[in-house]
PDB file of N, CA and C in Angstrom:
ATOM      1  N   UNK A   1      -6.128 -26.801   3.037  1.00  0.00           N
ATOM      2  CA  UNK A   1      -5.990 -25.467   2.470  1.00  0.00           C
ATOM      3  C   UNK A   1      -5.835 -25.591   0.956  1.00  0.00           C
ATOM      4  N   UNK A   2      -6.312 -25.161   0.163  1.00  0.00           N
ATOM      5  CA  UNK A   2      -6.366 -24.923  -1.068  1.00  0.00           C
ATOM      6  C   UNK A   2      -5.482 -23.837  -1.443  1.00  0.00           C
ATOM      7  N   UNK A   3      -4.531 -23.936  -2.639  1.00  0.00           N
ATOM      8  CA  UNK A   3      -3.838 -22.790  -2.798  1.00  0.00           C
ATOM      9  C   UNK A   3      -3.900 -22.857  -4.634  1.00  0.00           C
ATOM     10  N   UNK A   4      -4.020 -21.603  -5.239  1.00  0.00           N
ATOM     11  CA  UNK A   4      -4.426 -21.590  -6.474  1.00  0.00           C
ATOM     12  C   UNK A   4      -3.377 -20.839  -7.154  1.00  0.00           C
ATOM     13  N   UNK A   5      -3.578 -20.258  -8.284  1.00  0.00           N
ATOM     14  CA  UNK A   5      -2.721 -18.937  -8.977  1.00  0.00           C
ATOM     15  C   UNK A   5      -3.663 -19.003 -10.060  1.00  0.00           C
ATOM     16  N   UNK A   6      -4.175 -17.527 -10.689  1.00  0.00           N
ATOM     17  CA  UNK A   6      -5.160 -17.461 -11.864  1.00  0.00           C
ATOM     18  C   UNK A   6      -4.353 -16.088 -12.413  1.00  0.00           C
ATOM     19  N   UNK A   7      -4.175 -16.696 -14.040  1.00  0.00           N
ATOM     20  CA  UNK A   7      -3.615 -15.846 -14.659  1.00  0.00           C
ATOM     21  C   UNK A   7      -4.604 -14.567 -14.905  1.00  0.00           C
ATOM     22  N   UNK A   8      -3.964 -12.897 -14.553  1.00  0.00           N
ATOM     23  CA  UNK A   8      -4.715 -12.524 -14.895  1.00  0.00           C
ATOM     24  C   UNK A   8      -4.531 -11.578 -16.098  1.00  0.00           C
ATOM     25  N   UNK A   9      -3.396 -11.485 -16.929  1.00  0.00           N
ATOM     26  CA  UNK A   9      -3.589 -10.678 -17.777  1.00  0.00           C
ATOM     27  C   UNK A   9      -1.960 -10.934 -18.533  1.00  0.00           C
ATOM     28  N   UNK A  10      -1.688 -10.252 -19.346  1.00  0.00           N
ATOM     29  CA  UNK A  10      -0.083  -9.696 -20.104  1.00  0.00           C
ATOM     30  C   UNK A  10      -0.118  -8.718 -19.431  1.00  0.00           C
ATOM     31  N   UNK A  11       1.301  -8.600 -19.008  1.00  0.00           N
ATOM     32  CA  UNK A  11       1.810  -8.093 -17.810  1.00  0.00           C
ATOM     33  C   UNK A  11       1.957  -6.652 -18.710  1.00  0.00           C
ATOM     34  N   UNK A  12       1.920  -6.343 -19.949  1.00  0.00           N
ATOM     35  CA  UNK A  12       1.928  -5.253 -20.683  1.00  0.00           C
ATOM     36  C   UNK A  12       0.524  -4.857 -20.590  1.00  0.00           C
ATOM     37  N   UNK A  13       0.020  -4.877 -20.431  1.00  0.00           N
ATOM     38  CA  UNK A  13      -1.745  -4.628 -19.928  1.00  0.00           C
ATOM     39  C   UNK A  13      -1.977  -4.009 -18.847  1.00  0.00           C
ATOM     40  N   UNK A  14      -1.572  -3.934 -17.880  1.00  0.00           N
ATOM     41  CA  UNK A  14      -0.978  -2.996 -16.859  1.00  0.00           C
ATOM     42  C   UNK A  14       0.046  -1.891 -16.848  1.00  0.00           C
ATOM     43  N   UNK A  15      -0.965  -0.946 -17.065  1.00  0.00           N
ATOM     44  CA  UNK A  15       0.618   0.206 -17.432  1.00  0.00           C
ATOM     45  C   UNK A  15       0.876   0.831 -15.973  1.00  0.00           C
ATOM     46  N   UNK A  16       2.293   1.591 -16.001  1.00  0.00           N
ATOM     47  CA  UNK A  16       2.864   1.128 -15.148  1.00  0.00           C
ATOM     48  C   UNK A  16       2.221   2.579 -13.784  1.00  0.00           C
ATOM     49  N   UNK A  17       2.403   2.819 -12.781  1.00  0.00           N
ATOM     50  CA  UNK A  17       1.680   3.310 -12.008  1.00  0.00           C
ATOM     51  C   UNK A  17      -0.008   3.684 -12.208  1.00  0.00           C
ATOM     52  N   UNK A  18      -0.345   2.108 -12.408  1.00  0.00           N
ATOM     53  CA  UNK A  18      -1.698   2.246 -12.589  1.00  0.00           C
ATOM     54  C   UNK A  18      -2.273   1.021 -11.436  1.00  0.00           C
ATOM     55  N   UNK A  19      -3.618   1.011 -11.548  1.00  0.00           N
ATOM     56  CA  UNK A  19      -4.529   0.504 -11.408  1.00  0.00           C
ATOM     57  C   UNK A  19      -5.626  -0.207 -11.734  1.00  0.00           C
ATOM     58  N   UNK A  20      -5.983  -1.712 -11.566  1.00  0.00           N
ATOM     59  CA  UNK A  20      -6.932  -2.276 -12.460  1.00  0.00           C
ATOM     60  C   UNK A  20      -7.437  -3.196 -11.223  1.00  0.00           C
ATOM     61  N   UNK A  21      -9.135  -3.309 -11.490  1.00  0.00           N
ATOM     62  CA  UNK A  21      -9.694  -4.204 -10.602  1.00  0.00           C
ATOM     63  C   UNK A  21      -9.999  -6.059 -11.748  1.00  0.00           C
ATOM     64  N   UNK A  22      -9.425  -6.925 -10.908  1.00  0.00           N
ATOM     65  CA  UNK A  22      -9.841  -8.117 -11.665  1.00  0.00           C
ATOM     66  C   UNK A  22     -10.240  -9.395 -10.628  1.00  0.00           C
ATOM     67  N   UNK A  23     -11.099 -10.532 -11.230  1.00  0.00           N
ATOM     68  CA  UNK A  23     -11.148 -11.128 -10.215  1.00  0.00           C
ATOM     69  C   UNK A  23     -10.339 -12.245 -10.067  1.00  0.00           C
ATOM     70  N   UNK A  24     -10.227 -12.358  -8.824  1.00  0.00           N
ATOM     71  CA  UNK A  24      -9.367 -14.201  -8.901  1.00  0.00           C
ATOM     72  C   UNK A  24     -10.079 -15.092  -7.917  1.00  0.00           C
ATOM     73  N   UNK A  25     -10.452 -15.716  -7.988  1.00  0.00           N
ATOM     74  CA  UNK A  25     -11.707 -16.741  -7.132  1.00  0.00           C
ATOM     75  C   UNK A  25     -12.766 -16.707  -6.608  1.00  0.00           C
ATOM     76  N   UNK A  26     -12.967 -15.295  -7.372  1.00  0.00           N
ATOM     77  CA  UNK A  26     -14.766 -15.209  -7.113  1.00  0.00           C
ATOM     78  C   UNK A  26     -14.330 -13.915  -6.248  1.00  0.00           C
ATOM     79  N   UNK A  27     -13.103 -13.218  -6.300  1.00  0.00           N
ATOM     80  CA  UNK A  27     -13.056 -12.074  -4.920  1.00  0.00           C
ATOM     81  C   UNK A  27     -12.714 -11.264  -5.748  1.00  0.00           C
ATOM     82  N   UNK A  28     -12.930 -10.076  -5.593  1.00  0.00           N
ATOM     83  CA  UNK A  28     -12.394  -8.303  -6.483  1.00  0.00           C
ATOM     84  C   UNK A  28     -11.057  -8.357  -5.474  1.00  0.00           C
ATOM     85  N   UNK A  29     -10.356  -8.458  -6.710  1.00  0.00           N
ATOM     86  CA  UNK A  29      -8.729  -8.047  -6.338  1.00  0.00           C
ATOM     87  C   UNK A  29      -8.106  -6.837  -7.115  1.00  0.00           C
ATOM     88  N   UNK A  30      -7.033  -5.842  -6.495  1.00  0.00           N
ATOM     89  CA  UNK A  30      -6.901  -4.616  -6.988  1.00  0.00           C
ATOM     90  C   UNK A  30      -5.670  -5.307  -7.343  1.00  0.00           C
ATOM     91  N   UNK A  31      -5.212  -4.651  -9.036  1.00  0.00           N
ATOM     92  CA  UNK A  31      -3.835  -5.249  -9.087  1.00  0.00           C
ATOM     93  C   UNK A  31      -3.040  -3.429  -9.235  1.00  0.00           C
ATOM     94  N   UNK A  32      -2.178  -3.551  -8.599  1.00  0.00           N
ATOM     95  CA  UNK A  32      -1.719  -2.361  -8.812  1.00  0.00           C
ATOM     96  C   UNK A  32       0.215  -2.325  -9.477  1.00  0.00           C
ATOM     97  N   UNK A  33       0.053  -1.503 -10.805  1.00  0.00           N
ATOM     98  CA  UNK A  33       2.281  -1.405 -10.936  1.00  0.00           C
ATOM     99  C   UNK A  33       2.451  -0.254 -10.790  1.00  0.00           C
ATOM    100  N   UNK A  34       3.161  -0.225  -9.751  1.00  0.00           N
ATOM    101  CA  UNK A  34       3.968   0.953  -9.188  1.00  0.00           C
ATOM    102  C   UNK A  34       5.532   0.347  -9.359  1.00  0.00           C
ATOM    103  N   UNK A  35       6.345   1.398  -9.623  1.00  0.00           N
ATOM    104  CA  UNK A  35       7.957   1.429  -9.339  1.00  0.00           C
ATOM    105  C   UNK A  35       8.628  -0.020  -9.991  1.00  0.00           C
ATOM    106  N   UNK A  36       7.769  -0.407 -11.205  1.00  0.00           N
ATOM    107  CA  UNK A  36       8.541  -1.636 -11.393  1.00  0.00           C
ATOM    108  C   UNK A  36       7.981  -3.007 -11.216  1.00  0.00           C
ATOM    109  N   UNK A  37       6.673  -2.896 -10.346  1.00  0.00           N
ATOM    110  CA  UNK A  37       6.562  -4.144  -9.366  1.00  0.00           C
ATOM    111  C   UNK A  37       5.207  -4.304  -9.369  1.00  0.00           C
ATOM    112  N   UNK A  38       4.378  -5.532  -9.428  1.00  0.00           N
ATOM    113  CA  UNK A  38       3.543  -5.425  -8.884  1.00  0.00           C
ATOM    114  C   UNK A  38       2.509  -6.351  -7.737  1.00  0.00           C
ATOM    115  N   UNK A  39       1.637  -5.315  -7.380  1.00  0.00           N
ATOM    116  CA  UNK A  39       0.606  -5.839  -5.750  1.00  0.00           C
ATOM    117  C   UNK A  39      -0.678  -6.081  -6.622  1.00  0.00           C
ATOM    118  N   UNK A  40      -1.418  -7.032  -5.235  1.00  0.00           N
ATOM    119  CA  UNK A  40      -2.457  -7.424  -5.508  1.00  0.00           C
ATOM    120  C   UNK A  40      -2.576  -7.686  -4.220  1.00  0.00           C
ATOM    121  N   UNK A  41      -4.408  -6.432  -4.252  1.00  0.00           N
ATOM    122  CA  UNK A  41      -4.749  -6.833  -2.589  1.00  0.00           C
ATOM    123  C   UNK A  41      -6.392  -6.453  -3.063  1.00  0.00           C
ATOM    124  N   UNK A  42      -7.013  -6.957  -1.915  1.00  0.00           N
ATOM    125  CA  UNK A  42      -8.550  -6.617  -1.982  1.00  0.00           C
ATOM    126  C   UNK A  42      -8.999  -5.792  -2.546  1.00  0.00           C
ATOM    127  N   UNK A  43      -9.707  -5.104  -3.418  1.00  0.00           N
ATOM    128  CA  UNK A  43     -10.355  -4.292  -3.598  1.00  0.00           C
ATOM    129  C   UNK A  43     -11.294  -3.159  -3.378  1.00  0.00           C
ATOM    130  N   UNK A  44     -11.346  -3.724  -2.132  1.00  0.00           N
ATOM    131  CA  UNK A  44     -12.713  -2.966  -0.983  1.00  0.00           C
ATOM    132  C   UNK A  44     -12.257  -2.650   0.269  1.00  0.00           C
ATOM    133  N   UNK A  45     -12.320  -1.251   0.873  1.00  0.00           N
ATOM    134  CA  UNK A  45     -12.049  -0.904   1.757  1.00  0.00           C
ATOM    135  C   UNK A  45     -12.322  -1.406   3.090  1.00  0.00           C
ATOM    136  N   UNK A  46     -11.907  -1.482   3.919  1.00  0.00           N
ATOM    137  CA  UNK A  46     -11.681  -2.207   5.413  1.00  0.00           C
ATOM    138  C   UNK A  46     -12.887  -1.229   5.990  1.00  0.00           C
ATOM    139  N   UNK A  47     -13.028  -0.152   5.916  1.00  0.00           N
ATOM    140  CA  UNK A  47     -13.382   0.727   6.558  1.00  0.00           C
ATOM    141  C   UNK A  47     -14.738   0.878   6.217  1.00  0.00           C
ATOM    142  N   UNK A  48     -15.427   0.886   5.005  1.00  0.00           N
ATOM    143  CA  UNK A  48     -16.750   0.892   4.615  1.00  0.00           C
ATOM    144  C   UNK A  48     -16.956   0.412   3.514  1.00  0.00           C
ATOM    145  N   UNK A  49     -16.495  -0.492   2.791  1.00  0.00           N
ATOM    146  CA  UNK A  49     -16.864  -0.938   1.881  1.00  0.00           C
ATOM    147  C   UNK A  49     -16.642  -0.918   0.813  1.00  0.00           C
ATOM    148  N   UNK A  50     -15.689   0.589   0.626  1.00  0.00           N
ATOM    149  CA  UNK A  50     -15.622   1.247  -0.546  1.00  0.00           C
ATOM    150  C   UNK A  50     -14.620   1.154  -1.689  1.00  0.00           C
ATOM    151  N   UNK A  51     -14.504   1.125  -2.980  1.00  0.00           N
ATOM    152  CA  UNK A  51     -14.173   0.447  -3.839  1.00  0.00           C
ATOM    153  C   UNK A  51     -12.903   0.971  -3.916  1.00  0.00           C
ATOM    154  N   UNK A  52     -11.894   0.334  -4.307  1.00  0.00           N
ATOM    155  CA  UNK A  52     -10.158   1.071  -3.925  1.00  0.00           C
ATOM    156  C   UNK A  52      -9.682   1.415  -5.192  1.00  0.00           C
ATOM    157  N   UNK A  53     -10.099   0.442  -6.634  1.00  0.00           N
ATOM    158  CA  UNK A  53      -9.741   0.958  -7.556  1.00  0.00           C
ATOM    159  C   UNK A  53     -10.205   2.632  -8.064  1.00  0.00           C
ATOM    160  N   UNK A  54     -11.057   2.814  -7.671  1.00  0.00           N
ATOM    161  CA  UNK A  54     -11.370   4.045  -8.048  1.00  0.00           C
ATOM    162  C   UNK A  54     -11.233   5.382  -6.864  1.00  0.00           C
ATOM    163  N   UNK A  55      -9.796   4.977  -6.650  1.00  0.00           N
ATOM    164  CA  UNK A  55      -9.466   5.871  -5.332  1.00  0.00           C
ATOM    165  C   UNK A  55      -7.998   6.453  -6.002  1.00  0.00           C
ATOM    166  N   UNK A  56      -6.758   6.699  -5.243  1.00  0.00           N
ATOM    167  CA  UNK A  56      -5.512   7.373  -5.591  1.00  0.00           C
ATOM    168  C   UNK A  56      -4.709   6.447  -5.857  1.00  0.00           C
ATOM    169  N   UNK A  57      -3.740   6.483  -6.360  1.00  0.00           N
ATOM    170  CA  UNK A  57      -2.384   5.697  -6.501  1.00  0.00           C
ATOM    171  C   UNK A  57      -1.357   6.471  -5.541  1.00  0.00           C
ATOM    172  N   UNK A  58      -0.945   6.366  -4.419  1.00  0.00           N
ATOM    173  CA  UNK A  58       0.302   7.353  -4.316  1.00  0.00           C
ATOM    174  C   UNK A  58       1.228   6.709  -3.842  1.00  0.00           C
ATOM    175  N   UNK A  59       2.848   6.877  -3.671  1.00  0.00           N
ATOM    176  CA  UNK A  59       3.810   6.299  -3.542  1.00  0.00           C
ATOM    177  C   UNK A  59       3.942   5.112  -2.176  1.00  0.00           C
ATOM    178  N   UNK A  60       3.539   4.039  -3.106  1.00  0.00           N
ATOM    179  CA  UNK A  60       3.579   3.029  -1.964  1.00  0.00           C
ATOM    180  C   UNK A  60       2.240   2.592  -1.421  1.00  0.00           C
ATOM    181  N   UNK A  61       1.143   3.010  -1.521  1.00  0.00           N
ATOM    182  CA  UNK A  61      -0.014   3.065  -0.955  1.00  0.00           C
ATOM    183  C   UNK A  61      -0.865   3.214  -1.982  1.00  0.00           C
ATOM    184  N   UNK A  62      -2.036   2.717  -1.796  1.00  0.00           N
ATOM    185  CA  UNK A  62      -3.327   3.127  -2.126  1.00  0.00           C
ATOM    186  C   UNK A  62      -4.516   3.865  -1.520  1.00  0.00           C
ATOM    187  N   UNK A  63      -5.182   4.888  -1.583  1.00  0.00           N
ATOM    188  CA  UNK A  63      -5.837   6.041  -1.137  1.00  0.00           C
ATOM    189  C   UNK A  63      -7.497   5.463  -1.121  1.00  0.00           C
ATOM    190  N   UNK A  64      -8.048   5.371  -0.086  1.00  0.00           N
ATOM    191  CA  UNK A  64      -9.762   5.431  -0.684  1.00  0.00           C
ATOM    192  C   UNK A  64     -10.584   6.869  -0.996  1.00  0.00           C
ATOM    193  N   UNK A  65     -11.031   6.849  -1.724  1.00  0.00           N
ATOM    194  CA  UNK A  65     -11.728   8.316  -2.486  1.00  0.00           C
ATOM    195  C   UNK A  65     -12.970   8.353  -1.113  1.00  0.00           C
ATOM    196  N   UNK A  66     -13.458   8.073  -0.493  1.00  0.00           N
ATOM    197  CA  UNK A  66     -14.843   8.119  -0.109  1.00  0.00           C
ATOM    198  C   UNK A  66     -14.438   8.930   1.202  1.00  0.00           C
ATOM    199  N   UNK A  67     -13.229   8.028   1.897  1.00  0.00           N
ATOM    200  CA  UNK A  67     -13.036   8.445   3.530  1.00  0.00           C
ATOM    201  C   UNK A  67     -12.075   9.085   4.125  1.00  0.00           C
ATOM    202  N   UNK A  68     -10.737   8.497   2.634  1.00  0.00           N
ATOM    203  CA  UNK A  68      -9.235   8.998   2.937  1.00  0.00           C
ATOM    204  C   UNK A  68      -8.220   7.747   3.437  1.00  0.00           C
ATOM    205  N   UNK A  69      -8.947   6.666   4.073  1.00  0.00           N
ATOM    206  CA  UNK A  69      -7.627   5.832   4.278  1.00  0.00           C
ATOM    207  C   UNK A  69      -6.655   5.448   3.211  1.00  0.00           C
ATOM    208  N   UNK A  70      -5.469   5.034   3.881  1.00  0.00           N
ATOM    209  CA  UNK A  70      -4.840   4.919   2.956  1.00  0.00           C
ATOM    210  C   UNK A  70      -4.226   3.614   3.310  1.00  0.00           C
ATOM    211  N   UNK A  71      -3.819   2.309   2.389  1.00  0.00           N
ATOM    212  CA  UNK A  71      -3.549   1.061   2.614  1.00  0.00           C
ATOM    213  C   UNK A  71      -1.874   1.171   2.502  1.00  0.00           C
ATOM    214  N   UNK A  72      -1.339   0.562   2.481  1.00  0.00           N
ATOM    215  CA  UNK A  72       0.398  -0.077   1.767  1.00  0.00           C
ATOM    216  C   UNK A  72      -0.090  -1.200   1.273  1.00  0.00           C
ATOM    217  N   UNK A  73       0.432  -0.850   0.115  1.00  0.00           N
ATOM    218  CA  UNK A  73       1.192  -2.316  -1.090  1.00  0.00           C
ATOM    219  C   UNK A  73       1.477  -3.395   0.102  1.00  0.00           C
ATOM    220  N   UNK A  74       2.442  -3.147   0.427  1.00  0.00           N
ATOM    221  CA  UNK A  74       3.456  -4.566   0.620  1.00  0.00           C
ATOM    222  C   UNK A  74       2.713  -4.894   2.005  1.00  0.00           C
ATOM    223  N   UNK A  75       2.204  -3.938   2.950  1.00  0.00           N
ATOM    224  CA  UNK A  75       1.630  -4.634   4.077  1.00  0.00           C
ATOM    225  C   UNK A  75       0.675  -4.646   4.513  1.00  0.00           C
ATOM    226  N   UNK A  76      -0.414  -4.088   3.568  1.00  0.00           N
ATOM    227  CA  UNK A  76      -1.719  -4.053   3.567  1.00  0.00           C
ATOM    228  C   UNK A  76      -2.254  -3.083   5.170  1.00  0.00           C
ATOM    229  N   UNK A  77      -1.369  -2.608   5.322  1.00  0.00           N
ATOM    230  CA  UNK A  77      -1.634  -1.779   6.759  1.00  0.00           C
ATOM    231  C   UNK A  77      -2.471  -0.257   6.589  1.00  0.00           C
ATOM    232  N   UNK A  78      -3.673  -0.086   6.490  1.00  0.00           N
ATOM    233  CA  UNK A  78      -4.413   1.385   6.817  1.00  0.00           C
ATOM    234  C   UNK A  78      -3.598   2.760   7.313  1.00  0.00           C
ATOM    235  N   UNK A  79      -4.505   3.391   7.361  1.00  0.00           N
ATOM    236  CA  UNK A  79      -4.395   5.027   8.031  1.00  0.00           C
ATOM    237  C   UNK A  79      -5.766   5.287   8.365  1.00  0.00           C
ATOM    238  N   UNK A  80      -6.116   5.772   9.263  1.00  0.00           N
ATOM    239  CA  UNK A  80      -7.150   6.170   9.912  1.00  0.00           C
ATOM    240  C   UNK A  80      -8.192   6.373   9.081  1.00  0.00           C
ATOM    241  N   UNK A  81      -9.639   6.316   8.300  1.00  0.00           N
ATOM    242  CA  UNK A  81     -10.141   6.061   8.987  1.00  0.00           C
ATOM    243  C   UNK A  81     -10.407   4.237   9.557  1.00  0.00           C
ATOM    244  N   UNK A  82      -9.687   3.390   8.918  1.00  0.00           N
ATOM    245  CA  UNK A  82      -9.474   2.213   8.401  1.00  0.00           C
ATOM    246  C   UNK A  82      -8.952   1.557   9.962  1.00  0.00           C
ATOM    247  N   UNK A  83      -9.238   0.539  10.136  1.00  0.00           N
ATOM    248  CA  UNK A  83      -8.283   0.050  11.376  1.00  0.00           C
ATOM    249  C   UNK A  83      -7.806  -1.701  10.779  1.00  0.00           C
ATOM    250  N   UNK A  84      -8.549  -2.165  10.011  1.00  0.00           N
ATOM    251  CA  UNK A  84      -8.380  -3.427   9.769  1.00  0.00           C
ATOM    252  C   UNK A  84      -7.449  -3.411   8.574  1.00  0.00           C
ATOM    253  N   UNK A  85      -6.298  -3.998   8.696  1.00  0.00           N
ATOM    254  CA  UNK A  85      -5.435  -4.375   7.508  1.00  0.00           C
ATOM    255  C   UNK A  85      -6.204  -5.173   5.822  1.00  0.00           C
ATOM    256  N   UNK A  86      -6.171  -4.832   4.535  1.00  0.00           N
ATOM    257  CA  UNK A  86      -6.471  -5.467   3.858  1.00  0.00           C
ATOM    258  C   UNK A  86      -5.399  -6.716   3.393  1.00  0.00           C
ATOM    259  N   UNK A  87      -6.498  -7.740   2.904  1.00  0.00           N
ATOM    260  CA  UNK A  87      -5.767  -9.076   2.491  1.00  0.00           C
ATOM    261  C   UNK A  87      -4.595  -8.708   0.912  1.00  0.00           C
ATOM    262  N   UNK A  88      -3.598  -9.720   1.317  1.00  0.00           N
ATOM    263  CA  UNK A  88      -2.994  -9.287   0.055  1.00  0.00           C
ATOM    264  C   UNK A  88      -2.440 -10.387  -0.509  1.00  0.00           C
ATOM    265  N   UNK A  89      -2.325 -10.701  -1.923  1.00  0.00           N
ATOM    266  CA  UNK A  89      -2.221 -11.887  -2.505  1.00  0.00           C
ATOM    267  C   UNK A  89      -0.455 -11.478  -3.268  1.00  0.00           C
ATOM    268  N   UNK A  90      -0.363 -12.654  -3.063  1.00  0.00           N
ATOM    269  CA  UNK A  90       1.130 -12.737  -3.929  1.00  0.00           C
ATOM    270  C   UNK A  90       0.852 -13.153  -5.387  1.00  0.00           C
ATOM    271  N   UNK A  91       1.699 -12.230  -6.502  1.00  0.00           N
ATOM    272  CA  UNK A  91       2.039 -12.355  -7.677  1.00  0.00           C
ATOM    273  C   UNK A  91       3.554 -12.766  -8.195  1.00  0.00           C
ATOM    274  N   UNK A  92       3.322 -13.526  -9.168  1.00  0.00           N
ATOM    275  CA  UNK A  92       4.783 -13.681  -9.842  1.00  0.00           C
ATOM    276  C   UNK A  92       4.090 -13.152 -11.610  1.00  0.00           C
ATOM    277  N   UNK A  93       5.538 -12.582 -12.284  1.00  0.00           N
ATOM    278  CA  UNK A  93       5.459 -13.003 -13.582  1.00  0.00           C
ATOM    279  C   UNK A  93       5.929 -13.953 -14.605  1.00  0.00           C
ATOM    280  N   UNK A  94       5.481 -15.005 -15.375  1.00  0.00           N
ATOM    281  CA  UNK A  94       5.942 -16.140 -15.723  1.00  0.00           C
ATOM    282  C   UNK A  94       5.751 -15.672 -17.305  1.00  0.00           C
ATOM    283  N   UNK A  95       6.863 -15.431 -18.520  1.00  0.00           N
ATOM    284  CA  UNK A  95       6.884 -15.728 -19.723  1.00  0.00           C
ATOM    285  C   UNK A  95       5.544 -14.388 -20.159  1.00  0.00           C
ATOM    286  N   UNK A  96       5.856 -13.199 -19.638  1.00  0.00           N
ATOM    287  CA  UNK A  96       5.192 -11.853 -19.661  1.00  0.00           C
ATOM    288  C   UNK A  96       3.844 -12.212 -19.062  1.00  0.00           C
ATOM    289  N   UNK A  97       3.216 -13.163 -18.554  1.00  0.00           N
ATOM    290  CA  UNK A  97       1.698 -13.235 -17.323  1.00  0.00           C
ATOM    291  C   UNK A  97       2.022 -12.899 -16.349  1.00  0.00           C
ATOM    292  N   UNK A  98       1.047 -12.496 -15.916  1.00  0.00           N
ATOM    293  CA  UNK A  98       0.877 -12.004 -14.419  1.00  0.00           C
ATOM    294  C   UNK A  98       0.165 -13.116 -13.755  1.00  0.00           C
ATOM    295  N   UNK A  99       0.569 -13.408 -12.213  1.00  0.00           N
ATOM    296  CA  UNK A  99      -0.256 -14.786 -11.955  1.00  0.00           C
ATOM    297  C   UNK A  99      -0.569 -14.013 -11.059  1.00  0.00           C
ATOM    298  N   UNK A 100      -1.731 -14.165 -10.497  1.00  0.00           N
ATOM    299  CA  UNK A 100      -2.003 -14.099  -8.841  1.00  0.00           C
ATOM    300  C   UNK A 100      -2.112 -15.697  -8.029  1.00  0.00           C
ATOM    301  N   UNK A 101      -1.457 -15.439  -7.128  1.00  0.00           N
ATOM    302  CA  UNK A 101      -1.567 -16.431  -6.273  1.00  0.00           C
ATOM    303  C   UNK A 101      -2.224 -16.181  -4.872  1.00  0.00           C
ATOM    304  N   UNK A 102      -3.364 -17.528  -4.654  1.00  0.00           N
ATOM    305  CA  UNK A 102      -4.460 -17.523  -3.648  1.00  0.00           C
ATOM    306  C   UNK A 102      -4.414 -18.454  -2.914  1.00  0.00           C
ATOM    307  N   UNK A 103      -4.504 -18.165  -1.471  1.00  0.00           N
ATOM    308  CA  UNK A 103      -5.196 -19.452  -0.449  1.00  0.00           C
ATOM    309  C   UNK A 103      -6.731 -19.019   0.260  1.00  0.00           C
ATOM    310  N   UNK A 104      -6.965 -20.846  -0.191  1.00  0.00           N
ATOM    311  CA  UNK A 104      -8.091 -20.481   1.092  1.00  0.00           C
ATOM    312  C   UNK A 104      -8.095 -21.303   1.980  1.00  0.00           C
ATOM    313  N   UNK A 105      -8.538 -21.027   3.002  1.00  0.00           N
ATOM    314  CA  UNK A 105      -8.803 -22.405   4.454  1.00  0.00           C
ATOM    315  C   UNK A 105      -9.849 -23.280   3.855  1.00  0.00           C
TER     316      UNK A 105
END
């Protein structure tokens, strides 16, 4: 298993209940700061394909514009129309970076 971390930005570069798509190993990852904190999960909807950054921010969740599902931050778990959970990567911040951290098999 390979496990990585790719810096992706100053953590001031992310303002705060926002949204930004970046990549980390060749995959579109959504980084999202809400409440202080932030997630990083797939970018692309479970459900059809569809691109998440350019969907809602709402408390705790992320919204897709196309269909309506809606993901969680912390557990990558859907709402109808969605059934498949999205992948979600762990972040730390080190000396104001944002890291994402990745595995692969």
């Amino acid at each position: 298993m390979i496990v990585g971390q790719v810096d992706v930005g100053a953590t001031a570069d992310f303002a705060a209940e926002s949204m930004a798509s970046v990549e980390v190993n060749g995959r579109e990852v959504l980084i999202v700061h809400q409440g202080g904190e932030f997630f990083a999960l797939e970018d692309r909807c479970t459900h059809d394909n569809g691109i998440l950054h350019d969907g809602e921010l709402l408390g705790g969740a992320v919204k897709c514009e196309r269909h309506g599902a809606r993901f969680d931050l912390r557990t990558g778990r859907p709402t109808l129309p969605a059934v498949k959970k999205l992948r979600l990567y762990r972040t730390e911040v080190v000396d104001g970076r944002l890291l994402v951290i990745y595995q692969e098999a």
